[in-house]
Every structure is written in C-alpha cells, then in structure tokens.
N, C-alpha and C. Protein backbone atom coordinates (compact mmCIF):
# COMPACT_ATOMS: atom_id res chain seq x y z
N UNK A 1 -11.24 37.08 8.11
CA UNK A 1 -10.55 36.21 9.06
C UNK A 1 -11.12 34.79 9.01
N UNK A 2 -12.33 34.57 9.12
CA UNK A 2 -13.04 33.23 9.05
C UNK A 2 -12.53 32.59 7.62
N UNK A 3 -12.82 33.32 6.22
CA UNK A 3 -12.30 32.30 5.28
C UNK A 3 -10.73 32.40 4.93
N UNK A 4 -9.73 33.08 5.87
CA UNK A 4 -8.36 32.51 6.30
C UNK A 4 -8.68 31.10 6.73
N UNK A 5 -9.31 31.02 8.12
CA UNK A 5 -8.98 30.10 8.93
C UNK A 5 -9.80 29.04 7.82
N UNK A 6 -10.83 29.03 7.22
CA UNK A 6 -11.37 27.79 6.62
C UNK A 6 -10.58 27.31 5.43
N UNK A 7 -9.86 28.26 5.04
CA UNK A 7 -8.74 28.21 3.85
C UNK A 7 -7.31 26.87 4.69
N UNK A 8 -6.89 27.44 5.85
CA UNK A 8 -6.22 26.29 6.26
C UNK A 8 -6.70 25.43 7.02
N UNK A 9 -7.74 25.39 6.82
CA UNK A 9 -8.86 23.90 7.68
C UNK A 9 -8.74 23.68 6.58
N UNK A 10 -8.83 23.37 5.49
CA UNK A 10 -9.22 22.87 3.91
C UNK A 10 -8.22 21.89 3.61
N UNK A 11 -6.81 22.93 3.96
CA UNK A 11 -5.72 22.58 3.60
C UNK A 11 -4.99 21.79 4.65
N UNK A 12 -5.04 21.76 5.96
CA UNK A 12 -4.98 20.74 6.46
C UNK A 12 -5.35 19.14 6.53
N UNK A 13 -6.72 19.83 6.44
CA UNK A 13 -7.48 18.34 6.13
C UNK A 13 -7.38 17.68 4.79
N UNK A 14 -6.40 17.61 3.70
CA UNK A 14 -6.01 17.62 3.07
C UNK A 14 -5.09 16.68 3.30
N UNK A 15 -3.54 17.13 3.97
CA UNK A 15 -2.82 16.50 4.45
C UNK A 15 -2.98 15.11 5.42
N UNK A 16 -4.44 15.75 6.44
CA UNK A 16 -4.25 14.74 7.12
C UNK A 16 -5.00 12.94 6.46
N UNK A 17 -5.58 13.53 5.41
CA UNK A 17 -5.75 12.93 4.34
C UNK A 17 -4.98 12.07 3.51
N UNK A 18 -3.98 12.98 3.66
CA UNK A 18 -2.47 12.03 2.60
C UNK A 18 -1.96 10.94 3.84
N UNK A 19 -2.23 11.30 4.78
CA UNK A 19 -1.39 10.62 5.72
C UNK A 19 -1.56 8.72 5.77
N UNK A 20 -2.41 8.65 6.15
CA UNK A 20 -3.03 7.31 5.48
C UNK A 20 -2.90 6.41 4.09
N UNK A 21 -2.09 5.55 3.63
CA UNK A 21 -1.69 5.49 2.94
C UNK A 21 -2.65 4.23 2.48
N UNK A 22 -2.97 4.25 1.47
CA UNK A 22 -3.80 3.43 0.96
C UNK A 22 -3.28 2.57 -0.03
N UNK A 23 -3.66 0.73 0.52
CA UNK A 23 -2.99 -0.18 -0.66
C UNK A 23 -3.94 -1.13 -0.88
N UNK A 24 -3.09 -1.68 -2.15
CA UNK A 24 -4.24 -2.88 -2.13
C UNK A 24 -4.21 -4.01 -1.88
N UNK A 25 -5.10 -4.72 -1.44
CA UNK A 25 -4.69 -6.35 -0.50
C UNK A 25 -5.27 -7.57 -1.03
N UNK A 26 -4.01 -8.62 -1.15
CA UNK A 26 -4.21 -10.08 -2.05
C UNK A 26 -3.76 -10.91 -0.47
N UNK A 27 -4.25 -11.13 -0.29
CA UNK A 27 -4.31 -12.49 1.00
C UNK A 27 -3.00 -13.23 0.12
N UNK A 28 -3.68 -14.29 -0.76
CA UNK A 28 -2.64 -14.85 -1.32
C UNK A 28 -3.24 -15.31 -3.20
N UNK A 29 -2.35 -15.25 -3.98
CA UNK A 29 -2.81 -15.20 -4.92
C UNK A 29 -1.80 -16.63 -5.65
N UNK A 30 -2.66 -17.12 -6.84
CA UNK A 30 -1.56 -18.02 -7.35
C UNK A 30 -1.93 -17.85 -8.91
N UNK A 31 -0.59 -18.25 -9.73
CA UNK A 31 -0.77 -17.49 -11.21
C UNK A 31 -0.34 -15.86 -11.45
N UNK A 32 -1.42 -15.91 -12.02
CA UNK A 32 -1.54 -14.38 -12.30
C UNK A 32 -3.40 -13.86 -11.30
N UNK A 33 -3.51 -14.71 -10.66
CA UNK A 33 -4.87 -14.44 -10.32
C UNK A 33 -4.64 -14.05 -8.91
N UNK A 34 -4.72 -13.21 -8.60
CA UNK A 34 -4.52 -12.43 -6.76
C UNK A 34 -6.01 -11.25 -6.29
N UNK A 35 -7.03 -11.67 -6.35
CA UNK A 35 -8.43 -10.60 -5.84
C UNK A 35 -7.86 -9.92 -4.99
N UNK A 36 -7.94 -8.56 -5.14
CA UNK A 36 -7.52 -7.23 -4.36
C UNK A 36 -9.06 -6.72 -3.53
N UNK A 37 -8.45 -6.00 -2.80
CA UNK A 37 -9.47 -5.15 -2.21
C UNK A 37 -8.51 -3.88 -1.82
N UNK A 38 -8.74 -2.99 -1.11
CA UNK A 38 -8.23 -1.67 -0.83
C UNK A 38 -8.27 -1.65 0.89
N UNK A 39 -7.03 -1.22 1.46
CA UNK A 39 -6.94 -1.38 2.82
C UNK A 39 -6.02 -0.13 2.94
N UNK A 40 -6.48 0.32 4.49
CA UNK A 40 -5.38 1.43 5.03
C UNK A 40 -4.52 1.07 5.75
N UNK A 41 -3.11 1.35 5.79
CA UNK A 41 -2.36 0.96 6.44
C UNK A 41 -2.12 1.47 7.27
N UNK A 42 -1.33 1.12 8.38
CA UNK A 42 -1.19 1.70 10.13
C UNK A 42 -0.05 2.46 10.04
N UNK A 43 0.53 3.36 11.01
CA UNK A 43 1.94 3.94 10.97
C UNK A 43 2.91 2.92 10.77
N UNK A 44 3.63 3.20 10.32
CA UNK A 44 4.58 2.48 10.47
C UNK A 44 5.10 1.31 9.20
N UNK A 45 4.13 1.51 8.45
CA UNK A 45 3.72 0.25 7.24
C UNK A 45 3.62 1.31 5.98
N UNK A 46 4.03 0.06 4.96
CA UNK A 46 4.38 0.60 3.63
C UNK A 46 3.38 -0.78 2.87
N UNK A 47 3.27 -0.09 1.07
CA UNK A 47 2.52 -1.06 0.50
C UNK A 47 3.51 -1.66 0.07
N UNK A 48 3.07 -3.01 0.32
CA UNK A 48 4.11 -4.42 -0.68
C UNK A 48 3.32 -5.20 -2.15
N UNK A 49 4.36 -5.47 -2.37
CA UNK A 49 4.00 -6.56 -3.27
C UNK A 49 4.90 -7.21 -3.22
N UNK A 50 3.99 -8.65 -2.90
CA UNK A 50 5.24 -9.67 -2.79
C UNK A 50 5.14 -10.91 -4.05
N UNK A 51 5.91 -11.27 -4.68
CA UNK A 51 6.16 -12.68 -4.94
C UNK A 51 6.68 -14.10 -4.93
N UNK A 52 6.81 -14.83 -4.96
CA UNK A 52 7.54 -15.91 -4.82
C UNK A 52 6.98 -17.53 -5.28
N UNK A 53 7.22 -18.47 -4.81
CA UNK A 53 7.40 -19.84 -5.17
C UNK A 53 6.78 -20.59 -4.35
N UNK A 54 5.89 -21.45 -4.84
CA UNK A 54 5.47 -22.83 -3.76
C UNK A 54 6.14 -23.85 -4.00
N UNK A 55 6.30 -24.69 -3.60
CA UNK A 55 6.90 -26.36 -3.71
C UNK A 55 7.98 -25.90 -4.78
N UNK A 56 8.70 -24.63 -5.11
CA UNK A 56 9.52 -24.97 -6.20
C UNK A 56 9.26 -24.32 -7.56
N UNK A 57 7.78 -24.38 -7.70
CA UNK A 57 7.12 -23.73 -9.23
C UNK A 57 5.86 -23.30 -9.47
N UNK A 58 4.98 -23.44 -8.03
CA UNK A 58 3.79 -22.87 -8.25
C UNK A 58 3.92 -21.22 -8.04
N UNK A 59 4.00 -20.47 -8.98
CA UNK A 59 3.89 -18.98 -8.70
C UNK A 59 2.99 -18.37 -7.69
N UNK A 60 3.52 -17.94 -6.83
CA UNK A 60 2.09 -16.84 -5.75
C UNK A 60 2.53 -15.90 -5.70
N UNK A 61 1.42 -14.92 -4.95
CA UNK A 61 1.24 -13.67 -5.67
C UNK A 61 0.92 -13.11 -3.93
N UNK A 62 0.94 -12.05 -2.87
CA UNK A 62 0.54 -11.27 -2.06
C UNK A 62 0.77 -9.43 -2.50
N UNK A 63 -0.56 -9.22 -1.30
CA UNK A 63 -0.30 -7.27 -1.53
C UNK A 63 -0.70 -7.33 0.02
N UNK A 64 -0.92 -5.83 0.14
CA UNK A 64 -1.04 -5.48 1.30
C UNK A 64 -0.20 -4.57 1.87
N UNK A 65 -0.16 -3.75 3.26
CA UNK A 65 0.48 -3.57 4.40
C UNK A 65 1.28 -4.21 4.61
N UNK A 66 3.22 -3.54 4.97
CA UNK A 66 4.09 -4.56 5.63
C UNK A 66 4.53 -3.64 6.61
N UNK A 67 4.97 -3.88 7.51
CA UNK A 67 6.38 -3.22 8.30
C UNK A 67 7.71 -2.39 7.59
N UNK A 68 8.35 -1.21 7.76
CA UNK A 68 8.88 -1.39 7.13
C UNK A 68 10.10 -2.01 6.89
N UNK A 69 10.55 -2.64 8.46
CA UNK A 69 11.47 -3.28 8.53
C UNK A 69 11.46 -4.63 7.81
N UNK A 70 10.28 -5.03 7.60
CA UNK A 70 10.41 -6.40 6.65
C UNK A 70 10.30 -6.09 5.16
N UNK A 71 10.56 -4.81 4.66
CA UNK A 71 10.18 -4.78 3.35
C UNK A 71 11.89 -5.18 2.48
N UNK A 72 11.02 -5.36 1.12
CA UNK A 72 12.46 -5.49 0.44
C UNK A 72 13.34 -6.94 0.66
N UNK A 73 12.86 -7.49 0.92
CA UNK A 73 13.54 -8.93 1.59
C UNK A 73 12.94 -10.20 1.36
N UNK A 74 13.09 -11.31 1.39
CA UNK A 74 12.91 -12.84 0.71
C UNK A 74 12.61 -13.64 2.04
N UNK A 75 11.49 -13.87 2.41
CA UNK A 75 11.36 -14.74 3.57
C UNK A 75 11.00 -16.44 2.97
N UNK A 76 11.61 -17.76 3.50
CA UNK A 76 10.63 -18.69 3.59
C UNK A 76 10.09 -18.85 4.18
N UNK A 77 8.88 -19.85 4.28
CA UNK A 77 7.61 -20.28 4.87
C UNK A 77 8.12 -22.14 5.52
N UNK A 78 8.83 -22.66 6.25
CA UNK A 78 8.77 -23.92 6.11
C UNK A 78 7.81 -24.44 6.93
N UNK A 79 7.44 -25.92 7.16
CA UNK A 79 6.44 -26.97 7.47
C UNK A 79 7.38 -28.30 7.31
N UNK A 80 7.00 -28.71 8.66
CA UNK A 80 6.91 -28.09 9.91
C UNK A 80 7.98 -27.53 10.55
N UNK A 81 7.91 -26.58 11.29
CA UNK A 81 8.70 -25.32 12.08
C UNK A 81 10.23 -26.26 13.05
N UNK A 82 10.28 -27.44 12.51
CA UNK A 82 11.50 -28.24 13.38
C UNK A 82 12.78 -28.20 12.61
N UNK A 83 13.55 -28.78 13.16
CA UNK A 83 14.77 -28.40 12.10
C UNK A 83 14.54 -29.54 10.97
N UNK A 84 14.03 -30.32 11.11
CA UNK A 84 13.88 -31.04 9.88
C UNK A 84 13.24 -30.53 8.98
N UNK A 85 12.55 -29.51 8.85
CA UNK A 85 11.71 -28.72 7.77
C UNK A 85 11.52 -28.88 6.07
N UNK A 86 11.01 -28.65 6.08
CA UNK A 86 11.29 -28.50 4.33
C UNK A 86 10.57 -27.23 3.85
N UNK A 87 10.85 -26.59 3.12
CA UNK A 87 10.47 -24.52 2.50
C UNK A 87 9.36 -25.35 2.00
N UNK A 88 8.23 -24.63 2.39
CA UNK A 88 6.48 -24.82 1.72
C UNK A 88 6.50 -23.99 0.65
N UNK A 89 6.74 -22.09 1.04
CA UNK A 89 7.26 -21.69 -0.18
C UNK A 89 7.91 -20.47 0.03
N UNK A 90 8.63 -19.32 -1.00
CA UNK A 90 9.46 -18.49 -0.72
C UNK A 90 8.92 -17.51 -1.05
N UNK A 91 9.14 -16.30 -0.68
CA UNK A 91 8.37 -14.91 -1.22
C UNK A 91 9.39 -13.74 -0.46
N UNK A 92 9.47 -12.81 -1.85
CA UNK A 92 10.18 -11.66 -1.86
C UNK A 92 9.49 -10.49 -2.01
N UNK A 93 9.05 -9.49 -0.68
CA UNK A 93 8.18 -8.21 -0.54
C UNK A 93 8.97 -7.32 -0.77
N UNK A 94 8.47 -6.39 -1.79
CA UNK A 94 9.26 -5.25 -2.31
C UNK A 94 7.93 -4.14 -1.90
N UNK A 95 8.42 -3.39 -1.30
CA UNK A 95 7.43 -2.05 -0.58
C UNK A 95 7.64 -0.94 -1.62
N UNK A 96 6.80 -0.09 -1.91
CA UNK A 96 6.63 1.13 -2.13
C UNK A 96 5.82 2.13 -1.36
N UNK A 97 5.81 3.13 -1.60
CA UNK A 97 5.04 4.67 -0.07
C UNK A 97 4.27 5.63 -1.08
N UNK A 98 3.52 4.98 -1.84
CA UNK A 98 2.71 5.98 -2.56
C UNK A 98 1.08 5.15 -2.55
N UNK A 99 -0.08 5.83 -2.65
CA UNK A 99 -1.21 4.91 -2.56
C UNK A 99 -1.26 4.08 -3.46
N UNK A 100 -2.53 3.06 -3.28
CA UNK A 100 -2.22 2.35 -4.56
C UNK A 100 -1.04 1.51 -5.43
N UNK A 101 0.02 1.95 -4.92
CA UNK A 101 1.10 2.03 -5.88
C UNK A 101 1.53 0.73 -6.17
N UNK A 102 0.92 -0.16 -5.06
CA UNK A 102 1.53 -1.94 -5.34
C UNK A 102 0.34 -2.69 -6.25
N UNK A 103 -0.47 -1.77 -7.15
CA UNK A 103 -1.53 -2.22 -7.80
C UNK A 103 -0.48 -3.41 -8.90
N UNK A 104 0.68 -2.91 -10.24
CA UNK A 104 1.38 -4.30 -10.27
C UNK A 104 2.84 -3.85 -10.01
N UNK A 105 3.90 -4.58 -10.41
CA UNK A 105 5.18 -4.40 -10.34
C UNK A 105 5.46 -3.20 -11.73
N UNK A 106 6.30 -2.74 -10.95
CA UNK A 106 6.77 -0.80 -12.21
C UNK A 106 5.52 -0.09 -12.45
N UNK A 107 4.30 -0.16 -11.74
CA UNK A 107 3.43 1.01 -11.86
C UNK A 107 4.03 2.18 -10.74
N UNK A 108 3.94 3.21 -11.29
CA UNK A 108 4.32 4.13 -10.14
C UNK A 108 2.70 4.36 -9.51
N UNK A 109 2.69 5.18 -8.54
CA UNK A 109 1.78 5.34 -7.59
C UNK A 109 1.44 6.95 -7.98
N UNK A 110 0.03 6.67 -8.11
CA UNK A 110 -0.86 8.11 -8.14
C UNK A 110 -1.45 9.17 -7.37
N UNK A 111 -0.49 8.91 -6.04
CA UNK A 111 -1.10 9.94 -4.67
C UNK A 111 -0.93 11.11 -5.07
N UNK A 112 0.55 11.42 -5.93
CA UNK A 112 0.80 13.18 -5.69
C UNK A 112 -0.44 13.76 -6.47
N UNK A 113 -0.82 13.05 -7.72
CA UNK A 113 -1.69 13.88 -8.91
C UNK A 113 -3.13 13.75 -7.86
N UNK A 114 -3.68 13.03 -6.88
CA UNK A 114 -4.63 12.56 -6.33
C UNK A 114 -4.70 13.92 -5.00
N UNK A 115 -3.98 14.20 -4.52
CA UNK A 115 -3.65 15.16 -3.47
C UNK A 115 -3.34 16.41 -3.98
N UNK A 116 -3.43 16.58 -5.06
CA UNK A 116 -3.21 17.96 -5.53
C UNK A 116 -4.38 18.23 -6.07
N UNK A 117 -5.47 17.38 -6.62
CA UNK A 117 -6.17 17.41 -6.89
C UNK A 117 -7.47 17.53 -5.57
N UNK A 118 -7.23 17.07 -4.73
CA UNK A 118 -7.98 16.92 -3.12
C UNK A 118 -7.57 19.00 -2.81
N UNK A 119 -6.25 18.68 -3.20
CA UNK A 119 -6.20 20.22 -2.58
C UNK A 119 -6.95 21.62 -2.97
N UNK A 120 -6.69 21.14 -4.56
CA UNK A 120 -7.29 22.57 -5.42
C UNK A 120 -9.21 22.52 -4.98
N UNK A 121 -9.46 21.18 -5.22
CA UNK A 121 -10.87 21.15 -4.59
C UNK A 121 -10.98 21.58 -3.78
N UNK A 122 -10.71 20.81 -1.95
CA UNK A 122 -10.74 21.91 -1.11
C UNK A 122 -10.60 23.22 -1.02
N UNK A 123 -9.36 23.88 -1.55
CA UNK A 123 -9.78 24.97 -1.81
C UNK A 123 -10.92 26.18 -2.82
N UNK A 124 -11.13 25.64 -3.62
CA UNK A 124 -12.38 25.79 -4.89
C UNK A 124 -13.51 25.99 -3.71
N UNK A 125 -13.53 24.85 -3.12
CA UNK A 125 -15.37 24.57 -1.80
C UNK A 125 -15.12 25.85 -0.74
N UNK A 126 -13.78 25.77 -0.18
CA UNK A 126 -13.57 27.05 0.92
C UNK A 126 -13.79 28.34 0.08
N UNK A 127 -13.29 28.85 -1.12
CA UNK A 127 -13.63 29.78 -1.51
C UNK A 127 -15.32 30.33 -1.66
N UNK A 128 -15.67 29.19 -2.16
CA UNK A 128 -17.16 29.30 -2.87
C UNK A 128 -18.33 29.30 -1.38
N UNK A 129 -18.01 28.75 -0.08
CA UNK A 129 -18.48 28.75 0.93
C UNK A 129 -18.38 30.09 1.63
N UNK A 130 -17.36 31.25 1.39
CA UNK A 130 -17.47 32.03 2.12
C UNK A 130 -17.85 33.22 1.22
C-alpha cells in the first residue's frame, strides 16, 4: 500500500512540475545579440518571442512571459504618448506553451521528452525506495 501511494506521489509531483512553464528572458535585445536568462511564468502566461523595429531599421529582439491575450500580435511603442507621437519602435510577440521553447524562432520546445523523462525517474527512485 505505501509504495502505491509513493508511486502516485512521484507521479504527481511530476505533473505539478510540468505545470510551471519555463522560458527564457531578453529584457531587450538589438541585432542578433538578446542575453537570456530562464524565468517561470505565472498562470495565465505563455513564452514569447518577440521582434520588431526601432526608428524604422534598428532590429530588436525580446523573450519572456506574456499574457495570453497579448500574444501573437504587433504592438507600437510611441514617444511621447500625445497624439502628436511618433512610433519609437514596433514589435510582433509570437507565444508558444512548451518550456524553453522561445529559445529561437522554429525551435520546437523540449518539455514532453523532459517530463517523460522526470517521470520514468521518479518512478525508477519510488521503486528503488521501497
């Protein structure tokens, strides 16, 4: 009965594991040069990668956590916020829901092979523990 129940403690904690979706985060990047780090995202949020335009032609680069209501979509940035404005610059966040997965544009994301792999372990340790 005990290594039942530690068998789906294993396997839970597993899941609650997947739940958390892990991406990686560029404040703001320009070029091809964007320093990442690795961040968890909150409910409700998907990983982006965004790109777009400064003044017209300077390429920039963001990652990170979005909403998912803002994903997939082209926002500008203008300066100053009056109607006289002029676009500082433009950027288009395209989300994906796998970890990692906004590491660049057309990488797919490596959670499932990563969580199956979390799983068989956990279970391997619950076996060998009881």
């Amino acid at each position: 009965m005990n290594r039942i129940i530690l068998q789906l403690f294993a396997i839970g904690f597993c899941f609650a594991i997947g739940q958390a979706l892990q991406c990686y985060k560029c404040a703001i990047g320009i070029g091809e040069l964007c320093l990442t780090t690795k961040t968890t995202c909150d409910s409700g949020e998907l990983c982006f990668s965004g790109e777009g335009k400064a003044v017209g032609f300077l390429d920039l680069k963001m990652k990170g956590c979005l909403a998912v209501a803002e994903c997939n979509q082209t926002k500008n940035v203008d300066f100053p916020t009056t109607s006289n404005s002029s676009t500082v610059y433009s950027m288009t966040k395209m989300c994906c829901d796998t970890d990692l997965c906004n590491a660049a544009p057309g990488l797919p994301g490596t959670s499932g092979l990563s969580l199956a792999l979390a799983t068989i372990t956990a279970l391997f340790i619950a076996n060998t523990l009881v």
